[in-house]
Protein backbone atom coordinates (compact mmCIF):
# COMPACT_ATOMS: atom_id res chain seq x y z
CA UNK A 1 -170.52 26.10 125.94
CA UNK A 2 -174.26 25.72 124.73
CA UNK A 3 -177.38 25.60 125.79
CA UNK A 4 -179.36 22.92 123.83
CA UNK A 5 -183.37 22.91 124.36
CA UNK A 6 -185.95 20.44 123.03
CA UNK A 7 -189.60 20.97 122.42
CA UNK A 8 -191.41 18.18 121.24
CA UNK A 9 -195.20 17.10 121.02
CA UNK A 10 -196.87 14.38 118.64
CA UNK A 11 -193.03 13.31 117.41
CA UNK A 12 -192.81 9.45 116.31
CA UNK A 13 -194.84 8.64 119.44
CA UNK A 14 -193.05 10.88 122.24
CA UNK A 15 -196.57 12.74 123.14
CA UNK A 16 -194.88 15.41 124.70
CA UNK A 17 -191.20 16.08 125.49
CA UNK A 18 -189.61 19.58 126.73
CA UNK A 19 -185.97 19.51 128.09
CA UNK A 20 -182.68 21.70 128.69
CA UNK A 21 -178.90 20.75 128.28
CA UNK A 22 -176.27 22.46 129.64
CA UNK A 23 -173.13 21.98 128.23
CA UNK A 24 -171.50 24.23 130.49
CA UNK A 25 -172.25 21.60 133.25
CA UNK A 26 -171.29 18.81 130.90
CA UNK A 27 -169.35 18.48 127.79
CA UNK A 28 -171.13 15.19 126.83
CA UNK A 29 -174.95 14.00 127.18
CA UNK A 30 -175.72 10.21 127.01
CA UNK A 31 -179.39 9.09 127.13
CA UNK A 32 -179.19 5.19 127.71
CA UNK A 33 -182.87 3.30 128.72
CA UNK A 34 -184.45 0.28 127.97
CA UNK A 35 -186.76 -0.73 124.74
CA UNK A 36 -189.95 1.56 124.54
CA UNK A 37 -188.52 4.55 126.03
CA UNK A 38 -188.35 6.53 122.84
CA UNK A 39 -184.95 6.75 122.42
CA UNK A 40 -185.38 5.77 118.70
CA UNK A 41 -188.34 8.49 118.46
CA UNK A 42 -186.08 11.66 119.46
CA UNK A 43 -183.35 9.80 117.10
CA UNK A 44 -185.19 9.86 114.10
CA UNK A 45 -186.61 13.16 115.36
CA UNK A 46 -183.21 15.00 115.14
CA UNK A 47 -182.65 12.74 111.48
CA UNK A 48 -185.48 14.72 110.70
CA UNK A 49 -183.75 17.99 111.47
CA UNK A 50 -180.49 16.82 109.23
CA UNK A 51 -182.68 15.73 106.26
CA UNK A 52 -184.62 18.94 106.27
CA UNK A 53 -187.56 16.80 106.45
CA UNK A 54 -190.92 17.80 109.02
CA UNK A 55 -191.38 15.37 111.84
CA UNK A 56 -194.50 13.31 112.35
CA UNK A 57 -196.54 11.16 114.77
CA UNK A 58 -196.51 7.81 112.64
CA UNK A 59 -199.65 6.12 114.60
CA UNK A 60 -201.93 9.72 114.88
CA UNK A 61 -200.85 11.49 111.59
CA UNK A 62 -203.08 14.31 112.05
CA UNK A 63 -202.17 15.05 115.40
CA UNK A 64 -200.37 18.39 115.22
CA UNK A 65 -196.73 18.02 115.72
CA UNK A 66 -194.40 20.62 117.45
CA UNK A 67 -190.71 20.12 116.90
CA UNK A 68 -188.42 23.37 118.75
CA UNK A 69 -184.60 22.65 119.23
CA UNK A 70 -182.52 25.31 119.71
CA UNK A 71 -178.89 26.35 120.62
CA UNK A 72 -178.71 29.22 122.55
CA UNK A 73 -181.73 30.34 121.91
CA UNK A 74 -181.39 29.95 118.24
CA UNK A 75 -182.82 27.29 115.94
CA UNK A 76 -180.55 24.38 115.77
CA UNK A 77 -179.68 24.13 112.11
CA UNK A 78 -179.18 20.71 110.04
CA UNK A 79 -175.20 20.49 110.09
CA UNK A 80 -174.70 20.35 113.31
CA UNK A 81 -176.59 17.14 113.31
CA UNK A 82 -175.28 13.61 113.60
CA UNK A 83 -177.62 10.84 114.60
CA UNK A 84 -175.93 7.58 115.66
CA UNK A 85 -178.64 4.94 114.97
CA UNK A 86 -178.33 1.90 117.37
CA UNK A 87 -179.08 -0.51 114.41
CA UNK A 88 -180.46 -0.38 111.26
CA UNK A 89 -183.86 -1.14 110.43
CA UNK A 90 -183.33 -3.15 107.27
CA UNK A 91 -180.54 -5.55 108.87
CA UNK A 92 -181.60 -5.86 112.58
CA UNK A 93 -179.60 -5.87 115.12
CA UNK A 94 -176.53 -7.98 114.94
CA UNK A 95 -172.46 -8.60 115.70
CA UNK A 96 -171.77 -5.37 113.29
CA UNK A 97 -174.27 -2.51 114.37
CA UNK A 98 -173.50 0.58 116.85
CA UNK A 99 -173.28 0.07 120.63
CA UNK A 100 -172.75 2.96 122.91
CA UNK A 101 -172.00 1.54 126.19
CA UNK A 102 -172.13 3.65 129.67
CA UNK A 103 -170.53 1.54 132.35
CA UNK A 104 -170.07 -2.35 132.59
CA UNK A 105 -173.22 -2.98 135.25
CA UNK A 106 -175.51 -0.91 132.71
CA UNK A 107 -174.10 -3.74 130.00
CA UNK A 108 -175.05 -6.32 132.36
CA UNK A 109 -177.94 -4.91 132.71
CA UNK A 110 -179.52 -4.17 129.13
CA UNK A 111 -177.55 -6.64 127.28
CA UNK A 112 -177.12 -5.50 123.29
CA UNK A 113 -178.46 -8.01 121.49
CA UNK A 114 -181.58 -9.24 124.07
CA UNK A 115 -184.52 -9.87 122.21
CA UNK A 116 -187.62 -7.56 124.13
C-alpha cells in the first residue's frame, strides 16, 4: 500500500501545509472540518494536479508557490487524480450536490446545507 506525501506553501490560501499518509495503516483517508479550514484549497490544489495546470495563491499571486505530492517517493501523476468537489461554484450548494458524510453526530454537527 502507498505512501502519499503533501508539500504545500502559498496554495489557494493554505500558507504552508506538509503531511504523510499511510495507506498501509489505512486503506481510506477522510478529511472532514468546518468552513475556512481549507478543505476546498487542497481540493482545487490536487484539480490542479489532474488538469496539468500550476497551483497558485489567489489573494498573494506573487508569493512563490510550492506544490510536492508524491507516491512513494515518486511524483504523483495526473490520472490517479479524482477530486470530489463538495458543491459547485456556479450552482451553490443545494438538494443535488456531493455530501460525504463520516458518522451521524459529525452530521449533527456540521449540518450540509448551514449557511456560515
Amino acid at each position: 500500500m502507498p505512501k502519499i506525501g503533501i508539500d504545500l506553501e502559498n496554495c489557494y490560501g493554505i500558507k504552508k501545509l506538509k503531511a504523510d499518509f499511510d495507506f498501509k495503516k489505512a486503506r481510506a483517508f477522510a478529511i472532514y472540518a468546518p468552513n475556512g479550514a481549507m478543505k476546498s484549497s487542497l481540493a482545487t490544489t490536487f484539480q490542479d494536479i489532474a488538469d496539468g495546470q500550476p497551483s497558485k495563491d489567489r489573494i498573494f499571486p506573487t508569493r512563490t508557490t510550492k506544490r510536492t505530492v508524491t507516491i512513494d517517493g515518486a511524483a504523483l501523476s495526473a490520472d490517479a487524480v479524482l477530486v470530489v468537489r463538495p458543491y459547485d461554484e456556479v450552482f451553490g450548494n443545494n438538494e443535488k450536490t456531493s455530501t460525504l458524510l463520516i458518522n451521524a453526530k459529525l452530521k449533527q454537527e456540521y449540518p450540509p446545507w448551514r449557511a456560515s
